[in-house]
C-alpha atoms as a PDB file:
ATOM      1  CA  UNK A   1     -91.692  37.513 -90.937  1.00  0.00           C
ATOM      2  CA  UNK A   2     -90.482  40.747 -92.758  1.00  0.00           C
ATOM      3  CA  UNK A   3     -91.795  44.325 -93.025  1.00  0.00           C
ATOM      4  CA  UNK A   4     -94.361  42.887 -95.518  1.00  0.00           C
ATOM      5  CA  UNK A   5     -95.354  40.074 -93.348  1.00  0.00           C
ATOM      6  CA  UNK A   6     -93.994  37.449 -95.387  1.00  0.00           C
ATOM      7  CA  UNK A   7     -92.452  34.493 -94.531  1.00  0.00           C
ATOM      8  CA  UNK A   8     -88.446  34.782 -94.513  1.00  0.00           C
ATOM      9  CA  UNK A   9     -88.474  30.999 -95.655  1.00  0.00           C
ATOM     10  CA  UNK A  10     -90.764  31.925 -98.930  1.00  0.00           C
ATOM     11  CA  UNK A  11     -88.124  34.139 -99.973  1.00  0.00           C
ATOM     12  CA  UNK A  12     -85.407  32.710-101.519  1.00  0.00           C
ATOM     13  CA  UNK A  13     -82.371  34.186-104.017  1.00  0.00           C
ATOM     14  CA  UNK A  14     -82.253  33.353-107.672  1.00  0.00           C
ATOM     15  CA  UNK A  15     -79.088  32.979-109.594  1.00  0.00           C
ATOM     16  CA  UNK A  16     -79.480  33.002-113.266  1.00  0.00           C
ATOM     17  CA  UNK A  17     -75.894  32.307-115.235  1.00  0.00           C
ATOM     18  CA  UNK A  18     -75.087  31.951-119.080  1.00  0.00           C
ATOM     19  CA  UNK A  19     -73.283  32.912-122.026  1.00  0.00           C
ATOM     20  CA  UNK A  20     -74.118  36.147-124.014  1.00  0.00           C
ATOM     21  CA  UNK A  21     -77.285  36.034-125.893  1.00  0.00           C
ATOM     22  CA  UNK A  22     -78.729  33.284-123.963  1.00  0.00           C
ATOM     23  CA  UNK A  23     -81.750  36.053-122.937  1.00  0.00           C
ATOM     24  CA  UNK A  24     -81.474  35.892-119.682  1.00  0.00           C
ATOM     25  CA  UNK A  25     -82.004  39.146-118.831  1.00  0.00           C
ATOM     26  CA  UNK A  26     -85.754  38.692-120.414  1.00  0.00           C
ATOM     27  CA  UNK A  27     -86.267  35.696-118.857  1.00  0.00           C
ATOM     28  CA  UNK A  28     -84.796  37.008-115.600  1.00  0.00           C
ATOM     29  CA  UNK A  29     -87.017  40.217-115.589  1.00  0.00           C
ATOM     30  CA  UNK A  30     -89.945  37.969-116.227  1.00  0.00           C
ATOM     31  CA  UNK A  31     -89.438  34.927-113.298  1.00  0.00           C
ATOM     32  CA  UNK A  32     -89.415  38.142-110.698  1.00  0.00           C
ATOM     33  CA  UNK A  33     -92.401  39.691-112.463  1.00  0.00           C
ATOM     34  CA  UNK A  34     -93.999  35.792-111.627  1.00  0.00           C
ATOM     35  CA  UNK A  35     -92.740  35.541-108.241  1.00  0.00           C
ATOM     36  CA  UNK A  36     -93.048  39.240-106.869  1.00  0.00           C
ATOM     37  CA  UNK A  37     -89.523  39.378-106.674  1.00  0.00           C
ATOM     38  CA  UNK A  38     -87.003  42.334-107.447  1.00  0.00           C
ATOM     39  CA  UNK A  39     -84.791  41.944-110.434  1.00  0.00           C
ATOM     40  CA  UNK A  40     -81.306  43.141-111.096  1.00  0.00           C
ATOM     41  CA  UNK A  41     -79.878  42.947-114.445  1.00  0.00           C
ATOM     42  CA  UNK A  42     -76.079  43.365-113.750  1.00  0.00           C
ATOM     43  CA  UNK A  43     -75.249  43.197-117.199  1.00  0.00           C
ATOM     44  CA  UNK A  44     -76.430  46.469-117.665  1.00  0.00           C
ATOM     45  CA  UNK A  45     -74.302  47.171-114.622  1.00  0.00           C
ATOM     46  CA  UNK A  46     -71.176  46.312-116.602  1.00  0.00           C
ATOM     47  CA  UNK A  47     -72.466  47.314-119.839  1.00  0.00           C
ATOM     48  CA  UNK A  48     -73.589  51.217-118.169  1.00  0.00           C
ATOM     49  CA  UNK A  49     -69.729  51.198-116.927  1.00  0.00           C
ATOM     50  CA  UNK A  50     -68.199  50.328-120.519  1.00  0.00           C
ATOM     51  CA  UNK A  51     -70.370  53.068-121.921  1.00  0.00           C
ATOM     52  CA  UNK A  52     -69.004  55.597-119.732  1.00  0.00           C
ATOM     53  CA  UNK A  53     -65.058  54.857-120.138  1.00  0.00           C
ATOM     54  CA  UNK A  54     -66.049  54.473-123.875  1.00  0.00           C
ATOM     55  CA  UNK A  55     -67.767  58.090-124.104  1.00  0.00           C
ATOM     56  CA  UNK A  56     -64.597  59.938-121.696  1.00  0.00           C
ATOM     57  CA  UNK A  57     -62.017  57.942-123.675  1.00  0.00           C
ATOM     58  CA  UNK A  58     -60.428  56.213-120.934  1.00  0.00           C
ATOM     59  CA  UNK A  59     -59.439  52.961-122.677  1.00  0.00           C
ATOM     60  CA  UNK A  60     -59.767  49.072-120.992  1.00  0.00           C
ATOM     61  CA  UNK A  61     -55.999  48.650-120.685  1.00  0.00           C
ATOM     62  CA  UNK A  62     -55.639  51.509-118.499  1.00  0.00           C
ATOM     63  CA  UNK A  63     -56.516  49.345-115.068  1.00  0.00           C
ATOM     64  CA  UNK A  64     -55.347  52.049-112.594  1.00  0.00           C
ATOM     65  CA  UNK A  65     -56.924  54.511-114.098  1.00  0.00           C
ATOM     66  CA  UNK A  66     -60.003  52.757-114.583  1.00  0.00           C
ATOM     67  CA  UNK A  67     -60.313  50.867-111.103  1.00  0.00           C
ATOM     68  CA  UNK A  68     -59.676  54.815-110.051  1.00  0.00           C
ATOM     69  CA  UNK A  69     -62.636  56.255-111.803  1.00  0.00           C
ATOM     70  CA  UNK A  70     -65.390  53.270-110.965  1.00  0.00           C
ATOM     71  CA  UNK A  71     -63.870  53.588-107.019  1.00  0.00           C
ATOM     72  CA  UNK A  72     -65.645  57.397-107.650  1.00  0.00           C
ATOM     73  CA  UNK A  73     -68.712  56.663-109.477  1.00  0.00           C
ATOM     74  CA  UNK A  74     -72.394  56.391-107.614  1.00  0.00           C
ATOM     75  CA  UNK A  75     -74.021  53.487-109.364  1.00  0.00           C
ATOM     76  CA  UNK A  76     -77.914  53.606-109.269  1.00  0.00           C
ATOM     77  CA  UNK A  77     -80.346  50.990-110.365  1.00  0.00           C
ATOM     78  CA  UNK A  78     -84.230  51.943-111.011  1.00  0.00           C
ATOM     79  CA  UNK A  79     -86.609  49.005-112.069  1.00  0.00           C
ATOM     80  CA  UNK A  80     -89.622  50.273-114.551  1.00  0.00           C
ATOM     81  CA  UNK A  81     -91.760  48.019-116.041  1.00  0.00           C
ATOM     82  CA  UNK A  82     -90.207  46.594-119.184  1.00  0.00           C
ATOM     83  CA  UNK A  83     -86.363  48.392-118.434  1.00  0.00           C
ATOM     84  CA  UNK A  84     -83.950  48.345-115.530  1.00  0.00           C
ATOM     85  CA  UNK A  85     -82.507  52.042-116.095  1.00  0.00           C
ATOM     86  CA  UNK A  86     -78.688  52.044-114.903  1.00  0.00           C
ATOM     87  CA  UNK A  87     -77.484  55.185-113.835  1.00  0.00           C
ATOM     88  CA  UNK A  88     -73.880  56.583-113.093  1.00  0.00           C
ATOM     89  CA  UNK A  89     -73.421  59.767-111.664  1.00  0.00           C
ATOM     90  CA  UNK A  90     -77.225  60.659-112.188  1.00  0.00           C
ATOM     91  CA  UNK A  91     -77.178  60.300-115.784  1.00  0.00           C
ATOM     92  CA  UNK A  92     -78.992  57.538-117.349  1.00  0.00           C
ATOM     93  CA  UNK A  93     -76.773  55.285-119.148  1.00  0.00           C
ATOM     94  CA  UNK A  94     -79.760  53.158-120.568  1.00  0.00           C
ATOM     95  CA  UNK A  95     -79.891  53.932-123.951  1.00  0.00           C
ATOM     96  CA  UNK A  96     -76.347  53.468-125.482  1.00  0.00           C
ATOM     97  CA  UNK A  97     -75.597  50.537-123.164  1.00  0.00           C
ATOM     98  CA  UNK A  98     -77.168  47.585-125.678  1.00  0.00           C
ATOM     99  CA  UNK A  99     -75.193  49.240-128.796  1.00  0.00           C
ATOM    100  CA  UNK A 100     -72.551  47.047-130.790  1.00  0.00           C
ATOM    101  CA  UNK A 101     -69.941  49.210-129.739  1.00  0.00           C
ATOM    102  CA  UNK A 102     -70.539  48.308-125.808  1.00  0.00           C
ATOM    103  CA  UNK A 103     -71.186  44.423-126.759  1.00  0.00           C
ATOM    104  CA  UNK A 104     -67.556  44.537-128.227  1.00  0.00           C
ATOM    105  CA  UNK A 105     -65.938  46.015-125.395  1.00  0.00           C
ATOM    106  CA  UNK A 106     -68.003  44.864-122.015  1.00  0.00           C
ATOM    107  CA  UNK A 107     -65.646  41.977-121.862  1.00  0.00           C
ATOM    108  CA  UNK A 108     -62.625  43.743-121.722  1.00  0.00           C
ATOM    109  CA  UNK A 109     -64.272  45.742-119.311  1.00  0.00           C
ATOM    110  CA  UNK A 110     -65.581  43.606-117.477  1.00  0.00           C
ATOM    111  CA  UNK A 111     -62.655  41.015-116.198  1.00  0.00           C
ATOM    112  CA  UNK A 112     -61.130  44.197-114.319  1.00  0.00           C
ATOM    113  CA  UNK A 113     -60.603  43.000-110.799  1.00  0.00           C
ATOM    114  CA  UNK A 114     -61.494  46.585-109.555  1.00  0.00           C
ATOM    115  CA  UNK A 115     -64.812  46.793-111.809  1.00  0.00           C
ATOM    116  CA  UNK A 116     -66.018  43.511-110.498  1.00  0.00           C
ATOM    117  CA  UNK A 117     -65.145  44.413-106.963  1.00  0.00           C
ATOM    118  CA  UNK A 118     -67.299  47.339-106.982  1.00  0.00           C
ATOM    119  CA  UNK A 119     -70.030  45.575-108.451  1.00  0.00           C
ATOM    120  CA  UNK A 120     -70.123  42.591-106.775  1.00  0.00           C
ATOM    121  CA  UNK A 121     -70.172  44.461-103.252  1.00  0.00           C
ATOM    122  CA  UNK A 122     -73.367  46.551-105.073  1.00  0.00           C
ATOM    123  CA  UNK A 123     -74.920  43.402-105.989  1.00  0.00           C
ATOM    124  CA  UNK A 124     -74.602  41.284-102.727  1.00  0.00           C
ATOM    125  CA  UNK A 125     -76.073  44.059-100.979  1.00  0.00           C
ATOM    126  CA  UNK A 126     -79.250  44.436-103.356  1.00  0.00           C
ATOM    127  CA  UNK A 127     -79.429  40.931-102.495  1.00  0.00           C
ATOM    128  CA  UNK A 128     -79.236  40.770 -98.280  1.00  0.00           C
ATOM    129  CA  UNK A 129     -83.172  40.856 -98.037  1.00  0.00           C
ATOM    130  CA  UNK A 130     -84.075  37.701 -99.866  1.00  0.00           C
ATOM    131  CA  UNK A 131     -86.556  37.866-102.604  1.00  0.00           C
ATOM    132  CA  UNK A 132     -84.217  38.679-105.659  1.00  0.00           C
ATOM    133  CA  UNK A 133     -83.787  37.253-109.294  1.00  0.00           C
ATOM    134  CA  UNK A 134     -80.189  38.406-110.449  1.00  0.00           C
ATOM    135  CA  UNK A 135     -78.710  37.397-113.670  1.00  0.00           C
ATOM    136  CA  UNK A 136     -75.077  37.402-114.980  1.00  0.00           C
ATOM    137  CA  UNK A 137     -72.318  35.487-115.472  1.00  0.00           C
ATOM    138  CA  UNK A 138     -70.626  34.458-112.466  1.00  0.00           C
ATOM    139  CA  UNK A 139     -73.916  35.106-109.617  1.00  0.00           C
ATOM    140  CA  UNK A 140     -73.735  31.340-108.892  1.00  0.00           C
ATOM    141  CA  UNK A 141     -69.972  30.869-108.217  1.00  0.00           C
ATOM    142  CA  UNK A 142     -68.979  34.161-106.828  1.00  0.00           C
ATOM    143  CA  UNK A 143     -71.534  36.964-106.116  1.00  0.00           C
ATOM    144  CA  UNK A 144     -74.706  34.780-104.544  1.00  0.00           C
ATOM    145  CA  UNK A 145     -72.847  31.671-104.252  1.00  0.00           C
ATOM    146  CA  UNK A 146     -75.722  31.042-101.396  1.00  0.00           C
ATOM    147  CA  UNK A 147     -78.061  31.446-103.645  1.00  0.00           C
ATOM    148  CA  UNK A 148     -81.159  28.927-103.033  1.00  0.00           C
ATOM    149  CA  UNK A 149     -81.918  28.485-106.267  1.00  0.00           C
ATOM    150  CA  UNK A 150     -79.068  28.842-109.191  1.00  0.00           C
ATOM    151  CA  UNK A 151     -80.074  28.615-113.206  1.00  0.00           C
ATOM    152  CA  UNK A 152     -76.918  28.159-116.099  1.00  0.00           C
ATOM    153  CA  UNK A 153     -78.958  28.892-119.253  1.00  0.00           C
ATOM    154  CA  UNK A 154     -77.502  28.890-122.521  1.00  0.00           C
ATOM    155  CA  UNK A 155     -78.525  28.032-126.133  1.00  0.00           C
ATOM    156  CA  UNK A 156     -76.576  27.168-129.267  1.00  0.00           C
ATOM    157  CA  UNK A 157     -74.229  29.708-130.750  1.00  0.00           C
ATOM    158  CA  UNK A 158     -76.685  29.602-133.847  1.00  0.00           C
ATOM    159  CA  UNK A 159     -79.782  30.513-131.666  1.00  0.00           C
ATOM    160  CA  UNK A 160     -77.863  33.243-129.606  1.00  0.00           C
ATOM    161  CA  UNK A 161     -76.809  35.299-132.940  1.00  0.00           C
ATOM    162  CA  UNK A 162     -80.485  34.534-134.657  1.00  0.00           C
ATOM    163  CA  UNK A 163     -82.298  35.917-131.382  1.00  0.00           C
ATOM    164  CA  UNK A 164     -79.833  39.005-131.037  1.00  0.00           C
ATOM    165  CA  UNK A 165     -79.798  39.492-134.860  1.00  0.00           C
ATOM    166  CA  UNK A 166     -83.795  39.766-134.587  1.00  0.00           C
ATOM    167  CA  UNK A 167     -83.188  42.395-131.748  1.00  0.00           C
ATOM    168  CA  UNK A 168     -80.918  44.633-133.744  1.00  0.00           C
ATOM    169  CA  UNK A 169     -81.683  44.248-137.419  1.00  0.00           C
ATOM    170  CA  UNK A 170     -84.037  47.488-137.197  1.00  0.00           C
ATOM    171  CA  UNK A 171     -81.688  49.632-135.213  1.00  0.00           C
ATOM    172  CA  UNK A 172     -77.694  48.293-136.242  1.00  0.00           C
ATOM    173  CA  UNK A 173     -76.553  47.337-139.692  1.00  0.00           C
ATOM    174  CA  UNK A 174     -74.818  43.907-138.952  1.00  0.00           C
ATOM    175  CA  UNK A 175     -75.238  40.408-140.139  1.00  0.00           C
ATOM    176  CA  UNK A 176     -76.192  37.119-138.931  1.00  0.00           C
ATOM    177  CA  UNK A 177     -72.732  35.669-139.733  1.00  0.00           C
ATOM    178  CA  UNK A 178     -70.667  38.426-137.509  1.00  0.00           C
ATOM    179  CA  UNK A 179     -73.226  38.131-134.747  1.00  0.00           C
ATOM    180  CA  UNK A 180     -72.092  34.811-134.612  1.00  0.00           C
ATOM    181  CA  UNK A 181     -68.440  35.001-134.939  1.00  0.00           C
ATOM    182  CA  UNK A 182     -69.319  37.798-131.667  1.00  0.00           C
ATOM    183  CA  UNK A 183     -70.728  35.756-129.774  1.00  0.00           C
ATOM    184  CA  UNK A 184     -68.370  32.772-130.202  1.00  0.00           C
ATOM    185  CA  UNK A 185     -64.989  35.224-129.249  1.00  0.00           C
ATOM    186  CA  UNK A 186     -67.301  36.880-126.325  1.00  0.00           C
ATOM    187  CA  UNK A 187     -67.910  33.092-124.932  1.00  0.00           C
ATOM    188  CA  UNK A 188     -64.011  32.797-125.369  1.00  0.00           C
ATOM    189  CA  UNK A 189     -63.381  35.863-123.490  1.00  0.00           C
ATOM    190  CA  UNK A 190     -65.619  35.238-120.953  1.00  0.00           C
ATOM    191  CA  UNK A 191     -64.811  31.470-120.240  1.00  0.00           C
ATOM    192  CA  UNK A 192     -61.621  32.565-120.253  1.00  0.00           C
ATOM    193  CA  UNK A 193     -60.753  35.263-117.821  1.00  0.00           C
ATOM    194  CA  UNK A 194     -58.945  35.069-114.812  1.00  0.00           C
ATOM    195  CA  UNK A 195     -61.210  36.611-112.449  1.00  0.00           C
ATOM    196  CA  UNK A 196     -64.589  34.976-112.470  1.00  0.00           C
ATOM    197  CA  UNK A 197     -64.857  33.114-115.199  1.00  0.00           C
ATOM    198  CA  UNK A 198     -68.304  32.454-117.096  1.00  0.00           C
ATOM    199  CA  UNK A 199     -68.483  28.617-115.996  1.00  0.00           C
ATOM    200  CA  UNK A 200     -71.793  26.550-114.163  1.00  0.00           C
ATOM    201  CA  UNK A 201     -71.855  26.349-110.715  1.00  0.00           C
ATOM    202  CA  UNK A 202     -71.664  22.131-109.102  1.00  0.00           C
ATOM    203  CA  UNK A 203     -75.368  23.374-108.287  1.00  0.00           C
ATOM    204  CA  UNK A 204     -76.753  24.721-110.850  1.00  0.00           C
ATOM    205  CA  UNK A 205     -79.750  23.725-113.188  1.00  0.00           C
ATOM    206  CA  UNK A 206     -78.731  23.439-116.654  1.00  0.00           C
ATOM    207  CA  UNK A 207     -81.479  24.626-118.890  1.00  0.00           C
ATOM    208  CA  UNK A 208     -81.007  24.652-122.628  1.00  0.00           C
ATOM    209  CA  UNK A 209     -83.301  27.163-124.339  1.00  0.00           C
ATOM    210  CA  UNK A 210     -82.507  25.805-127.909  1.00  0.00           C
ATOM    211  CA  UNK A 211     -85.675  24.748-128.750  1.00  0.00           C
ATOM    212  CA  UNK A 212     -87.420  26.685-125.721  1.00  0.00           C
ATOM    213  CA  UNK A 213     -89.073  30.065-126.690  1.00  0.00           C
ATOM    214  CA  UNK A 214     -89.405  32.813-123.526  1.00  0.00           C
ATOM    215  CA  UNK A 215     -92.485  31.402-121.680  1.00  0.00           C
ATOM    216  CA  UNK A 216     -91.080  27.592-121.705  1.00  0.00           C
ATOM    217  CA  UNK A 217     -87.950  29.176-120.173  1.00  0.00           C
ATOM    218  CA  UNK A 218     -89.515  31.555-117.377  1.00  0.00           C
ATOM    219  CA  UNK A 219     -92.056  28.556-116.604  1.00  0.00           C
ATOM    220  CA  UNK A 220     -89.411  25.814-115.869  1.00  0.00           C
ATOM    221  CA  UNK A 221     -87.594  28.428-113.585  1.00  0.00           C
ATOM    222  CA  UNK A 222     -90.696  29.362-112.032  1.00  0.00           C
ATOM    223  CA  UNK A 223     -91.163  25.904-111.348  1.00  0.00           C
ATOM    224  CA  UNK A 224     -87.615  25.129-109.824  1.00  0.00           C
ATOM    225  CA  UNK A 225     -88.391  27.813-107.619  1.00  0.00           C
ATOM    226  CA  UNK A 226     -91.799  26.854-106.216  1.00  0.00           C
ATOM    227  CA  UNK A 227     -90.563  23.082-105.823  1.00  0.00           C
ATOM    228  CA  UNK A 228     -87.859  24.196-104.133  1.00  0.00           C
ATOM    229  CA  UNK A 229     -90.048  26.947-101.316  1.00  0.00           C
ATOM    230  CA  UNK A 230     -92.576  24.105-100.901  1.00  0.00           C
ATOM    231  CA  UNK A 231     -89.725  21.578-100.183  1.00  0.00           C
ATOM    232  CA  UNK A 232     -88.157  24.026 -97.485  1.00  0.00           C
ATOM    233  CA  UNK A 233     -91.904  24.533 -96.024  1.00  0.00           C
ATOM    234  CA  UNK A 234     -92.133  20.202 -95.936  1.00  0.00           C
ATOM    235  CA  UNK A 235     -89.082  20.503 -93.724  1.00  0.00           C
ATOM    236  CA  UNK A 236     -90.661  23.191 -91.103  1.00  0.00           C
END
């Protein structure tokens, strides 16, 4: 048992991997609510470090420079309720970090060997203690590849522009059509990269949210999960 008494075995990690737009940092946030569990959102990770360079002007080409400057920064996640607040250097990065102008450049940001280094170390130690949900891109084949239980959800190019169009029409003046043509280069750029590419793990569920709305898609996670503890419990 742990500090809480619970069972180590009823504990288990949660890798949740897919494309941009795919909303699995809602869905994510939502299986730990179910289960108890914590929940890190490392694209905010990634997307709190692009804000930064963006705001001191220290461009994505500049690798030294940048590798240099994350190798300095203290990185601090605090879970609230309906937010995961990202903070660098004691400054809350939260609100700029789901702008346009950080969804353009996270990728180039991103595929930095020295920025996913220093995250990835971060993020396997959140995870040591069992009992986390963790959502990203590569959790599955690089940062949990342990993992008990690993997720690839994705969605149609047309559904991941029409669900992030629906989230920024009120706040950022863009259209359904460039959304689109976003998300398709971001897949690209992603899939493509040489360290840790966006792909699915051997292991991993697929799960198609297409025609799923958010509580079809946390319950068939949820229920991966619990098949999965109560099959490790059958085998005690």
């Amino acid at each position: 048992m742990d500090r809480q008494g619970t069972h180590t075995y009823d504990r288990i990690n949660v890798a949740i991997d897919g494309p941009a737009g795919a909303g699995k940092s809602t869905v994510a946030r939502l299986v730990a609510q179910k289960l108890s569990y914590i929940y890190v959102d490392t694209g905010a990770m990634y997307r709190a470090i692009t804000w930064y360079m963006i705001r001191e002007g220290i461009p994505a080409e500049e690798h030294v420079l940048v590798d240099q400057v994350v190798r300095g920064m203290e990185i601090e996640l605090l879970p609230e309720k309906d937010v995961q607040k990202v903070l660098i250097n004691g400054e809350d990065m939260t609100p700029h970090i789901r702008s346009l102008q950080v969804s353009g450049q996270v990728s180039q940001y991103s595929k930095i060997e020295g920025v996913r280094s220093r995250l990835s170390q971060l993020q396997r130690q959140m995870a040591l203690r069992k009992g986390v949900v963790m959502d990203g891109r590569d959790i599955g084949t690089t940062v949990l590849p342990d993992a008990e239980v690993k997720i690839f959800m994705t969605a149609s190019v047309e559904e991941r522009a029409l669900r992030r169009y629906k989230e920024l029409k009120d706040t950022e003046t863009v259209t359904l059509q460039q959304l689109e043509y976003d998300i398709a280069a971001r897949d690209r750029l992603d899939e493509g990269r040489e360290i840790s590419p966006l792909r699915r793990a051997e292991d991993a569920v697929l799960l198609d949210t297409t025609q799923m709305d958010i509580n079809q898609a946390v319950e068939a996670i949820v229920s991966h999960c619990r098949t999965y503890v109560d099959g490790e419990r059958n085998h005690l």
